[in-house]
C-alpha atoms as a PDB file:
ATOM      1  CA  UNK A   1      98.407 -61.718 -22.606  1.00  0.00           C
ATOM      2  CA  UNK A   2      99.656 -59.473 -19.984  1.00  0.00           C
ATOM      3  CA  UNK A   3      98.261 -55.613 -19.227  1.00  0.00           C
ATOM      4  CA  UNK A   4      99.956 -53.010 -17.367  1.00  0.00           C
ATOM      5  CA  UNK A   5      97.256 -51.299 -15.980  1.00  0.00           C
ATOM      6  CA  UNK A   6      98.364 -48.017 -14.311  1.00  0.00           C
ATOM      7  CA  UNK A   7      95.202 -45.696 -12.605  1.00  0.00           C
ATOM      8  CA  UNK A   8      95.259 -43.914  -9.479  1.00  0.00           C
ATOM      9  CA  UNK A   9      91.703 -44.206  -8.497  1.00  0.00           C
ATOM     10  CA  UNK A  10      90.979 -47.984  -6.679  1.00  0.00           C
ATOM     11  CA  UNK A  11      87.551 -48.359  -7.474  1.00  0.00           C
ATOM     12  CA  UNK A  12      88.334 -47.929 -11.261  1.00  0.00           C
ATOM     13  CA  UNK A  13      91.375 -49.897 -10.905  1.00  0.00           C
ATOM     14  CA  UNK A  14      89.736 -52.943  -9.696  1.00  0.00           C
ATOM     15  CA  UNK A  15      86.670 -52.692 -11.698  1.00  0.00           C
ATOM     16  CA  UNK A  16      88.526 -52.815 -14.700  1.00  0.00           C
ATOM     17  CA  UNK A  17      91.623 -55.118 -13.246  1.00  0.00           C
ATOM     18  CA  UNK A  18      88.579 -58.011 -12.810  1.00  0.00           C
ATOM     19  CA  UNK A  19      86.528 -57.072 -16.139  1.00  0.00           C
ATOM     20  CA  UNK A  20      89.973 -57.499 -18.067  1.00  0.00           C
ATOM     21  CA  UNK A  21      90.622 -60.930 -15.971  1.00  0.00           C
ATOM     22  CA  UNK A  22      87.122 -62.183 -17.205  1.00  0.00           C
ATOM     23  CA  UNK A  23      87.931 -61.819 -20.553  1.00  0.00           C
ATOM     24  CA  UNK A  24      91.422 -63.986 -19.763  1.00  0.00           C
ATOM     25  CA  UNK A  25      93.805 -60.945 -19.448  1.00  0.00           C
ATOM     26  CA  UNK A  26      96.437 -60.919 -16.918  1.00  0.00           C
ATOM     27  CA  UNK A  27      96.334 -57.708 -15.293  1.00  0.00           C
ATOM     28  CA  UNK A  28      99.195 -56.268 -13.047  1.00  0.00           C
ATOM     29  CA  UNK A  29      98.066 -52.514 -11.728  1.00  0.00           C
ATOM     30  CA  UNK A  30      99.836 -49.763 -10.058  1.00  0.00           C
ATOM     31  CA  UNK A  31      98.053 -46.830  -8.646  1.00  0.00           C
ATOM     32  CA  UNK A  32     100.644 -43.437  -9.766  1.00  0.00           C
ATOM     33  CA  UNK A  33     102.586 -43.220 -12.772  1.00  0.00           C
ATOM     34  CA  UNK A  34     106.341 -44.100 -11.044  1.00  0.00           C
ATOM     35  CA  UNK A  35     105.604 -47.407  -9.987  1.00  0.00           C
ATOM     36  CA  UNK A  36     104.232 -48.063 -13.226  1.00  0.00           C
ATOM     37  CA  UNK A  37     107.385 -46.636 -14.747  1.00  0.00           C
ATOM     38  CA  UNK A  38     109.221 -49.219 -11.926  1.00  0.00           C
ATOM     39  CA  UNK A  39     106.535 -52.104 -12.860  1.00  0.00           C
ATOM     40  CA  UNK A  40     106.992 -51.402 -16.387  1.00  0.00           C
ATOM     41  CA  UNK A  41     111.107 -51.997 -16.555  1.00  0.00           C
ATOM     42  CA  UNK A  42     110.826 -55.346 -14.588  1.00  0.00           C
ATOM     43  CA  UNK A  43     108.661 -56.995 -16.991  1.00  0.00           C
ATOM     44  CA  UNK A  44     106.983 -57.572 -20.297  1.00  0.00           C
ATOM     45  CA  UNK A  45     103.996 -56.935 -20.982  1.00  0.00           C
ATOM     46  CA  UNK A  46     101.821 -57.290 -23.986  1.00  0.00           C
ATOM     47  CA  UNK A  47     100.242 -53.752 -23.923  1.00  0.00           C
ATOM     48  CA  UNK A  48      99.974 -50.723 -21.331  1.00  0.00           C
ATOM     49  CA  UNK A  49      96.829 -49.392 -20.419  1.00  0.00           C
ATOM     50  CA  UNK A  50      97.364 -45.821 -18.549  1.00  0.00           C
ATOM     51  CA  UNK A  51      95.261 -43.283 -17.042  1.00  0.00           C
ATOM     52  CA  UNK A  52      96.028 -39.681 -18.361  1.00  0.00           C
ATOM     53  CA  UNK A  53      95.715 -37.964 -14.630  1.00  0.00           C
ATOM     54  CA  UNK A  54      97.904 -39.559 -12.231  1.00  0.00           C
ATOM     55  CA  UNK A  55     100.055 -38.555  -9.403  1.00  0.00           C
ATOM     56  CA  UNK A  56     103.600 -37.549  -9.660  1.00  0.00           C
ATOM     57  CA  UNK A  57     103.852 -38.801 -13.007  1.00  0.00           C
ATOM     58  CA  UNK A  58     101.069 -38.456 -15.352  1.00  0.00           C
ATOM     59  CA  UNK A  59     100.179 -40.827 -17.888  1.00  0.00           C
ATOM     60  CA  UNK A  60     101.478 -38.102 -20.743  1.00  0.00           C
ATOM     61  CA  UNK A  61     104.893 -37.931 -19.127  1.00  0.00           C
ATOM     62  CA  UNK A  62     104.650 -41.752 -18.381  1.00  0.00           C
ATOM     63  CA  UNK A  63     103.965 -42.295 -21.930  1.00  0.00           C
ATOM     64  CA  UNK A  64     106.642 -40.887 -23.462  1.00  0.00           C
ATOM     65  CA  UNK A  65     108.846 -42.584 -21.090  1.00  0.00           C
ATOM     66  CA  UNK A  66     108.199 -45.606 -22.432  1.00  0.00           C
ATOM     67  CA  UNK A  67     108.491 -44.842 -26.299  1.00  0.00           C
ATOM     68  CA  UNK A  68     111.988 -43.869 -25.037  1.00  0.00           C
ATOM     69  CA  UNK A  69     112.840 -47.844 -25.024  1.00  0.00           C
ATOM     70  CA  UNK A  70     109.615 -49.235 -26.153  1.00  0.00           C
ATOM     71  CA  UNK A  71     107.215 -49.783 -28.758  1.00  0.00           C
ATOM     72  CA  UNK A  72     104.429 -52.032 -27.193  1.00  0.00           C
ATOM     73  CA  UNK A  73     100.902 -50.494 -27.702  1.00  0.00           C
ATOM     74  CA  UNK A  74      99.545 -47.970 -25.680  1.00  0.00           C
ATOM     75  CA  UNK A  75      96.085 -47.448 -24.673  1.00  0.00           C
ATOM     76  CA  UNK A  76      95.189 -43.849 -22.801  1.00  0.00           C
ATOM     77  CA  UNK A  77      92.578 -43.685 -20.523  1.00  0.00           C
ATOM     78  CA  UNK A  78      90.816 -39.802 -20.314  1.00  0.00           C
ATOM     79  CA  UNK A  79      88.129 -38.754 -18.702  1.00  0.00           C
ATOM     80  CA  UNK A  80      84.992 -37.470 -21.088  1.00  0.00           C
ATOM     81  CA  UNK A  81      87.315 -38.074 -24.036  1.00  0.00           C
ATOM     82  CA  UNK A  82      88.891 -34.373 -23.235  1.00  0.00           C
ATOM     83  CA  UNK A  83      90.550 -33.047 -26.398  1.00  0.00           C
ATOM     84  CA  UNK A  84      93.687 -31.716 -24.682  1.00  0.00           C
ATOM     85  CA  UNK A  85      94.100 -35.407 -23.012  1.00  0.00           C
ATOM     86  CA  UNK A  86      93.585 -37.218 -25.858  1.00  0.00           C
ATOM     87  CA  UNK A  87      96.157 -34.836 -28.450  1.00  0.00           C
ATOM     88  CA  UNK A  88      98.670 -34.883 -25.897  1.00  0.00           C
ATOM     89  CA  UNK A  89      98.262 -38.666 -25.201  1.00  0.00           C
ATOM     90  CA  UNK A  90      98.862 -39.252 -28.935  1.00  0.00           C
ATOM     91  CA  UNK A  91     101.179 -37.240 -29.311  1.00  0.00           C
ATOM     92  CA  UNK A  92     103.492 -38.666 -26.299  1.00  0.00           C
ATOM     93  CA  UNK A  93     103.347 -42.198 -28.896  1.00  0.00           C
ATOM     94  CA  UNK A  94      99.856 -43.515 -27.818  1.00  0.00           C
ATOM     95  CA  UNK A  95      98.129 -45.905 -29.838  1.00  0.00           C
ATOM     96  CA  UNK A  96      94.533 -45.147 -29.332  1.00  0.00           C
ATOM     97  CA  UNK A  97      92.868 -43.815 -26.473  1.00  0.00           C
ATOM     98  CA  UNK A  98      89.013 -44.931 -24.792  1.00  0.00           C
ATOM     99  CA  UNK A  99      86.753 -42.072 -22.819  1.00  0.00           C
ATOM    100  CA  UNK A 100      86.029 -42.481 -19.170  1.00  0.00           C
ATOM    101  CA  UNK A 101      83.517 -43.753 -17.865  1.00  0.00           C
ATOM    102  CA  UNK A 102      84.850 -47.020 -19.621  1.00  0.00           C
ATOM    103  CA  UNK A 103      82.794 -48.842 -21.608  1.00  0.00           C
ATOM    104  CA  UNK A 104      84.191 -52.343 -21.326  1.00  0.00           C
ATOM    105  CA  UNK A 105      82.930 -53.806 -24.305  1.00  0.00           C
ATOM    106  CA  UNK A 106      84.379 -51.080 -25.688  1.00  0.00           C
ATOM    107  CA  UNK A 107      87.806 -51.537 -23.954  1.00  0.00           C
ATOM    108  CA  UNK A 108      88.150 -55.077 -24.710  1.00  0.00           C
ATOM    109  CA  UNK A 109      87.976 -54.050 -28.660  1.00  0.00           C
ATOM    110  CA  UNK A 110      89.772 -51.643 -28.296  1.00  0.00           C
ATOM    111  CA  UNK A 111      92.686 -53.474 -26.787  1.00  0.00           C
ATOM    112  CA  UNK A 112      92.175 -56.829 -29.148  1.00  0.00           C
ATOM    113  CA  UNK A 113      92.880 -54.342 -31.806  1.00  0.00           C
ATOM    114  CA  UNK A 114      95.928 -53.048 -30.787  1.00  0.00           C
ATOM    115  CA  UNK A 115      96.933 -56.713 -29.704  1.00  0.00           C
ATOM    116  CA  UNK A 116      96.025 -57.843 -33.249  1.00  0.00           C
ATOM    117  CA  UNK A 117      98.218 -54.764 -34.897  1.00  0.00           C
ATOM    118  CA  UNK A 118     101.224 -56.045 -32.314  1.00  0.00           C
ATOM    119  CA  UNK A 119     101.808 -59.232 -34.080  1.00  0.00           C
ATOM    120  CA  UNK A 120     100.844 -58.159 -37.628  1.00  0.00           C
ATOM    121  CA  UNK A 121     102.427 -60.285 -40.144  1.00  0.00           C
ATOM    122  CA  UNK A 122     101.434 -59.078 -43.785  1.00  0.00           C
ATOM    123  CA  UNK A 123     101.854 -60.938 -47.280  1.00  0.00           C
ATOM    124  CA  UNK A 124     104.283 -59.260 -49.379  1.00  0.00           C
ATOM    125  CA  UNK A 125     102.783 -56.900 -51.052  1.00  0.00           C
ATOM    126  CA  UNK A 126     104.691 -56.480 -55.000  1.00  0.00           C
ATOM    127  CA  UNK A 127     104.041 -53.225 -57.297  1.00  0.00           C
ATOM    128  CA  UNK A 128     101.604 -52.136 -59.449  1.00  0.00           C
ATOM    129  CA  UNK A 129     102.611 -54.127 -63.207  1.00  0.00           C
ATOM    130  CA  UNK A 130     103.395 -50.639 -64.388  1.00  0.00           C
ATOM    131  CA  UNK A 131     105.569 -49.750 -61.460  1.00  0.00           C
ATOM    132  CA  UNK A 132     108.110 -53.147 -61.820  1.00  0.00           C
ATOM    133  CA  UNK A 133     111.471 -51.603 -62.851  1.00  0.00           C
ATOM    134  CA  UNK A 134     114.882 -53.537 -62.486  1.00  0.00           C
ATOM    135  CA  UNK A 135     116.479 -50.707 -60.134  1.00  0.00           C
ATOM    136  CA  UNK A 136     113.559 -50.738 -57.634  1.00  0.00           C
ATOM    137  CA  UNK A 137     112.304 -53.877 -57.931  1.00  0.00           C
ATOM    138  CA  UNK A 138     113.561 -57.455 -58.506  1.00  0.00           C
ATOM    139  CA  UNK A 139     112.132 -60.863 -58.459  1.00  0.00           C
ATOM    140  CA  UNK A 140     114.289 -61.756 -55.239  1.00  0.00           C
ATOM    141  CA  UNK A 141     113.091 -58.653 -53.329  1.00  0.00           C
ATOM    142  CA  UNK A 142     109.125 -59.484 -53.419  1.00  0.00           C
ATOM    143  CA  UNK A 143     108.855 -58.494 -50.108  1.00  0.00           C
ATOM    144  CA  UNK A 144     111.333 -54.649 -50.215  1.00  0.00           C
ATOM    145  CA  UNK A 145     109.512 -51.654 -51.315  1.00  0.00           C
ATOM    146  CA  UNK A 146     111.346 -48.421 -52.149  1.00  0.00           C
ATOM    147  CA  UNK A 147     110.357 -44.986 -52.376  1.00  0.00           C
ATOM    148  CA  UNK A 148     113.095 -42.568 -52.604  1.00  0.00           C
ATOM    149  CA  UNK A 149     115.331 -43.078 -49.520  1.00  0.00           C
ATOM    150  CA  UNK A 150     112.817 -45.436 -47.737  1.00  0.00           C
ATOM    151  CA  UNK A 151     112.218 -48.869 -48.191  1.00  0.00           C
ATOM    152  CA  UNK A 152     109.844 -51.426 -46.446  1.00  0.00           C
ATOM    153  CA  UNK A 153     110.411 -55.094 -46.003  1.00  0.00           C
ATOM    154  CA  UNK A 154     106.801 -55.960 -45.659  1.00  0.00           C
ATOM    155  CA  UNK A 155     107.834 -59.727 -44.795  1.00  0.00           C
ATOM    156  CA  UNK A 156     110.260 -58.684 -41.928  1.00  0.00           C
ATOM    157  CA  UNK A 157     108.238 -55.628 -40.913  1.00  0.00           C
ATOM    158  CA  UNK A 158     111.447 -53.774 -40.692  1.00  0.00           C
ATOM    159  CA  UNK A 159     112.004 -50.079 -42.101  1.00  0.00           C
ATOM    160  CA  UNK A 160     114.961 -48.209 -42.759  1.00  0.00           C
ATOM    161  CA  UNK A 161     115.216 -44.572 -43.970  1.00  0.00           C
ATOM    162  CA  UNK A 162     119.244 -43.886 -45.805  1.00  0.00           C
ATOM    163  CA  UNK A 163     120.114 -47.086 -44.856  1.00  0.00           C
ATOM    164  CA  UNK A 164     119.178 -46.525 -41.245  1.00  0.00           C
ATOM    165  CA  UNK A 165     116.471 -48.556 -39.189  1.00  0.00           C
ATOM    166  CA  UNK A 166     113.626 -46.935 -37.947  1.00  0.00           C
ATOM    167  CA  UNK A 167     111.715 -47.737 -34.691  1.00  0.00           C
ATOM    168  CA  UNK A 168     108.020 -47.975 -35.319  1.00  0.00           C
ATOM    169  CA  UNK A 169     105.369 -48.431 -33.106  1.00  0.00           C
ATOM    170  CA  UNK A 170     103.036 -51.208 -33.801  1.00  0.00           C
ATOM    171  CA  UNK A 171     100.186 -48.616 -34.921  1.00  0.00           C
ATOM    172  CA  UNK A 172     102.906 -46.633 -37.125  1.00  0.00           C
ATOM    173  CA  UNK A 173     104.550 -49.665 -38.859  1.00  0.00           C
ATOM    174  CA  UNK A 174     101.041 -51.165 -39.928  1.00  0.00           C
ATOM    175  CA  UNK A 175      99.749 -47.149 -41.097  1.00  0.00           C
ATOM    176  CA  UNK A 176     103.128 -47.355 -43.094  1.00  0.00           C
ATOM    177  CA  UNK A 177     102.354 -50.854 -44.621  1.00  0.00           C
ATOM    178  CA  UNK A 178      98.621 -49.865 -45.428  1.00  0.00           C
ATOM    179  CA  UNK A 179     100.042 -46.197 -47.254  1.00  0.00           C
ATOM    180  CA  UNK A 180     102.877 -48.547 -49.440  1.00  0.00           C
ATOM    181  CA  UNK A 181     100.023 -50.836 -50.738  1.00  0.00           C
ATOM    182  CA  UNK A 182      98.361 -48.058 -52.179  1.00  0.00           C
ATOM    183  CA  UNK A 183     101.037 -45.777 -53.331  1.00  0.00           C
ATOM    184  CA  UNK A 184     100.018 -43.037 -54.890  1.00  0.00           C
ATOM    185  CA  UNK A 185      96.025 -43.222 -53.701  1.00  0.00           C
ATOM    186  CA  UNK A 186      94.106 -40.959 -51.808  1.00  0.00           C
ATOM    187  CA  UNK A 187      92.949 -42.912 -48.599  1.00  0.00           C
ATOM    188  CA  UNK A 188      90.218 -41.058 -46.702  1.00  0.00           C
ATOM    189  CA  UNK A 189      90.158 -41.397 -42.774  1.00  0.00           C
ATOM    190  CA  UNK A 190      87.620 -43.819 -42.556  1.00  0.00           C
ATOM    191  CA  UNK A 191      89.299 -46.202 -44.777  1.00  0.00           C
ATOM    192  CA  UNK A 192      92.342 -45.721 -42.815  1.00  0.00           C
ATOM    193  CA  UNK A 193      90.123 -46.107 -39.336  1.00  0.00           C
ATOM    194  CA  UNK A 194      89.024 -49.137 -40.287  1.00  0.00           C
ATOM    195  CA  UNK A 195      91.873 -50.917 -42.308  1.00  0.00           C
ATOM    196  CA  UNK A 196      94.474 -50.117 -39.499  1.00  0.00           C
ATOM    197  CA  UNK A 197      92.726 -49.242 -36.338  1.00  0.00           C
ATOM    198  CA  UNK A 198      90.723 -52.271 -37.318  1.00  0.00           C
ATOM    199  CA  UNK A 199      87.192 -50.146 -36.325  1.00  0.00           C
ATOM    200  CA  UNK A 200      84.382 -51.634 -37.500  1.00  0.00           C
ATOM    201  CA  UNK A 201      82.204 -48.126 -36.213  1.00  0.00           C
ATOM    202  CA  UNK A 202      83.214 -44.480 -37.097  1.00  0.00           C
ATOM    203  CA  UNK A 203      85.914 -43.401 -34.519  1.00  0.00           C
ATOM    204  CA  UNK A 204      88.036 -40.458 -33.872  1.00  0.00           C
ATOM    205  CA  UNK A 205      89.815 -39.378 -36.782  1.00  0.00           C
ATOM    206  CA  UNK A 206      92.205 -37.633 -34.729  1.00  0.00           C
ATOM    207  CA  UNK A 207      94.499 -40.582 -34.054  1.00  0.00           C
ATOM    208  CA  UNK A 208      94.821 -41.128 -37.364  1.00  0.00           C
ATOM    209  CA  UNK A 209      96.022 -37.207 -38.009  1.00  0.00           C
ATOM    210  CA  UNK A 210      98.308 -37.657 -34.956  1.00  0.00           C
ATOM    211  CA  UNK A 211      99.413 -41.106 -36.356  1.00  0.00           C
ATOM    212  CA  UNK A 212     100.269 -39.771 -39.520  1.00  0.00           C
ATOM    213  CA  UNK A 213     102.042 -36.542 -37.997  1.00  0.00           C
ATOM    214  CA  UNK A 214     104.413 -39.513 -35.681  1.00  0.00           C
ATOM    215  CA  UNK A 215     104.768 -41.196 -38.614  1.00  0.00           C
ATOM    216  CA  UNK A 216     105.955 -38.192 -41.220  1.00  0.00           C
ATOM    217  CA  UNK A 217     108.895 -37.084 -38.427  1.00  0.00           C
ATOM    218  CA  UNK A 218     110.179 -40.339 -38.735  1.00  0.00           C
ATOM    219  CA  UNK A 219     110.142 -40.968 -42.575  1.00  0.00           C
ATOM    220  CA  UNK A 220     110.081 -37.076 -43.932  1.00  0.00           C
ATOM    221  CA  UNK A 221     107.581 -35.066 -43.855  1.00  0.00           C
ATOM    222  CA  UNK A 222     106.973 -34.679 -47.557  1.00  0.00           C
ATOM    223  CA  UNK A 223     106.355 -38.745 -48.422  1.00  0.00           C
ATOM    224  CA  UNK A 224     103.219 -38.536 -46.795  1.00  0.00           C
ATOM    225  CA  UNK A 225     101.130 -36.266 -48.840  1.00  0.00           C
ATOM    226  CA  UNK A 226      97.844 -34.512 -47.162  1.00  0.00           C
ATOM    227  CA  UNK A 227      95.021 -34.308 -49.685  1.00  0.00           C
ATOM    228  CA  UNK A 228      92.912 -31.436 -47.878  1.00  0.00           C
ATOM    229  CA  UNK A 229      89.048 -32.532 -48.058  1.00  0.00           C
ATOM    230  CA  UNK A 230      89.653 -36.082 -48.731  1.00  0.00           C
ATOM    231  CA  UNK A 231      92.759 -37.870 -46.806  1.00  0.00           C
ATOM    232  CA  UNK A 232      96.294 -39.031 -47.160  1.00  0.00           C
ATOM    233  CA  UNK A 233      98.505 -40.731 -49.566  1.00  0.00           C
ATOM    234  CA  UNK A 234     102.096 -42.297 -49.566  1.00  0.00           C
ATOM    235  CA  UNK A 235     104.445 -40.263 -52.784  1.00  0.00           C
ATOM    236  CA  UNK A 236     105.664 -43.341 -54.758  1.00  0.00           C
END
């Protein structure tokens, strides 16, 4: 597995370039956000690990750059876990985000995770008995879900809204898949923490807000119901 890492400050950049290497990562680093950019469009790699204060380009404006073409998972690096850093990180199409000073136990779970929702392939997942109905559902189509205009092929991970593909990010796709097995069911923040985001502590609920906000301009805002007090469900 190959990370991008892209941080301006050395000392962090090679402390966490060799803790990442001990753990079997491939690490290639660039210290300001445009030779990350340039290191980004020469190769693959498997996930993108970016500071949120860097020089001429800032891992925000770096971010969002590379939803333009890409959907590998991001990781955003901010210092203290600042609320402005972290929103706007999410918002530019990160995929979770760790507080500096980085814990690297911490790190390395966090990045498994998103490594583990990257190559996500789910069983297909049918209706509810009561649900089966000959225009939505047939015994071919185990693995196509419809709800109103959009419809999920769990088994090729591929979503299309009118007849039109939609680009999901990894973190997106799998929030998607986890709302259409449980249409119609309130699923709290936790539940959706742990089920997607694959957290097995409490985290930030606020990347799963964010997520769900991505998510809702991409599929309509109105099939992704907000239950106030409790959570979120998917309109069937």
């Amino acid at each position: 597995m190959t990370i991008l890492l892209v941080e301006d400050d050395e000392v962090i950049r090679r402390s966490v370039t060799i803790a990442l290497e001990r753990y079997g990562y491939q690490v290639m680093s660039a210290g300001d956000g445009l030779t990350g950019l340039e290191l980004f469009r020469e190769g693959r790699h498997d996930l993108l690990l970016l500071d949120v204060m860097l020089p001429g380009l800032d891992g925000i404006g770096l971010c969002r750059r590379i939803r333009e073409t890409s959907m590998d998972p991001v990781l955003m690096m901010s210092a203290r876990g600042d609320a402005l850093d972290v929103v706007s990180g999410l918002e530019a199409g990160a995929d979770d985000y760790v507080a500096k000073p980085v814990d690297t136990a911490v790190l390395v779970a966090r990045i498994r995770s998103l490594l583990r929702r990257a190559v996500y392939t789910p069983a297909a997942v049918p209706p509810p008995a009561d649900e089966v109905r000959p225009e939505r559902y047939r015994p071919d189509e185990r693995t196509r879900l419809v709800f109103g205009e959009l419809t999920i092929d769990t088994a090729g991970l591929e979503v299309s809204l009118a007849g039109r593909p939609l680009a999901l990010a990894p973190t997106e796709l799998r929030l998607l898949l986890e709302f259409a097995a449980n249409p119609g069911t309130v699923l709290d923040r936790q539940t959706l923490l742990r089920n997607v985001w694959d957290y097995g502590w409490d985290g930030d609920s606020r990347v799963v807000d964010l997520c769900v906000q991505r998510l809702r301009k991409k599929i309509g805002s109105d099939r992704i119901e907000t239950v106030r007090g409790f959570g979120y469900k998917l309109r069937r």
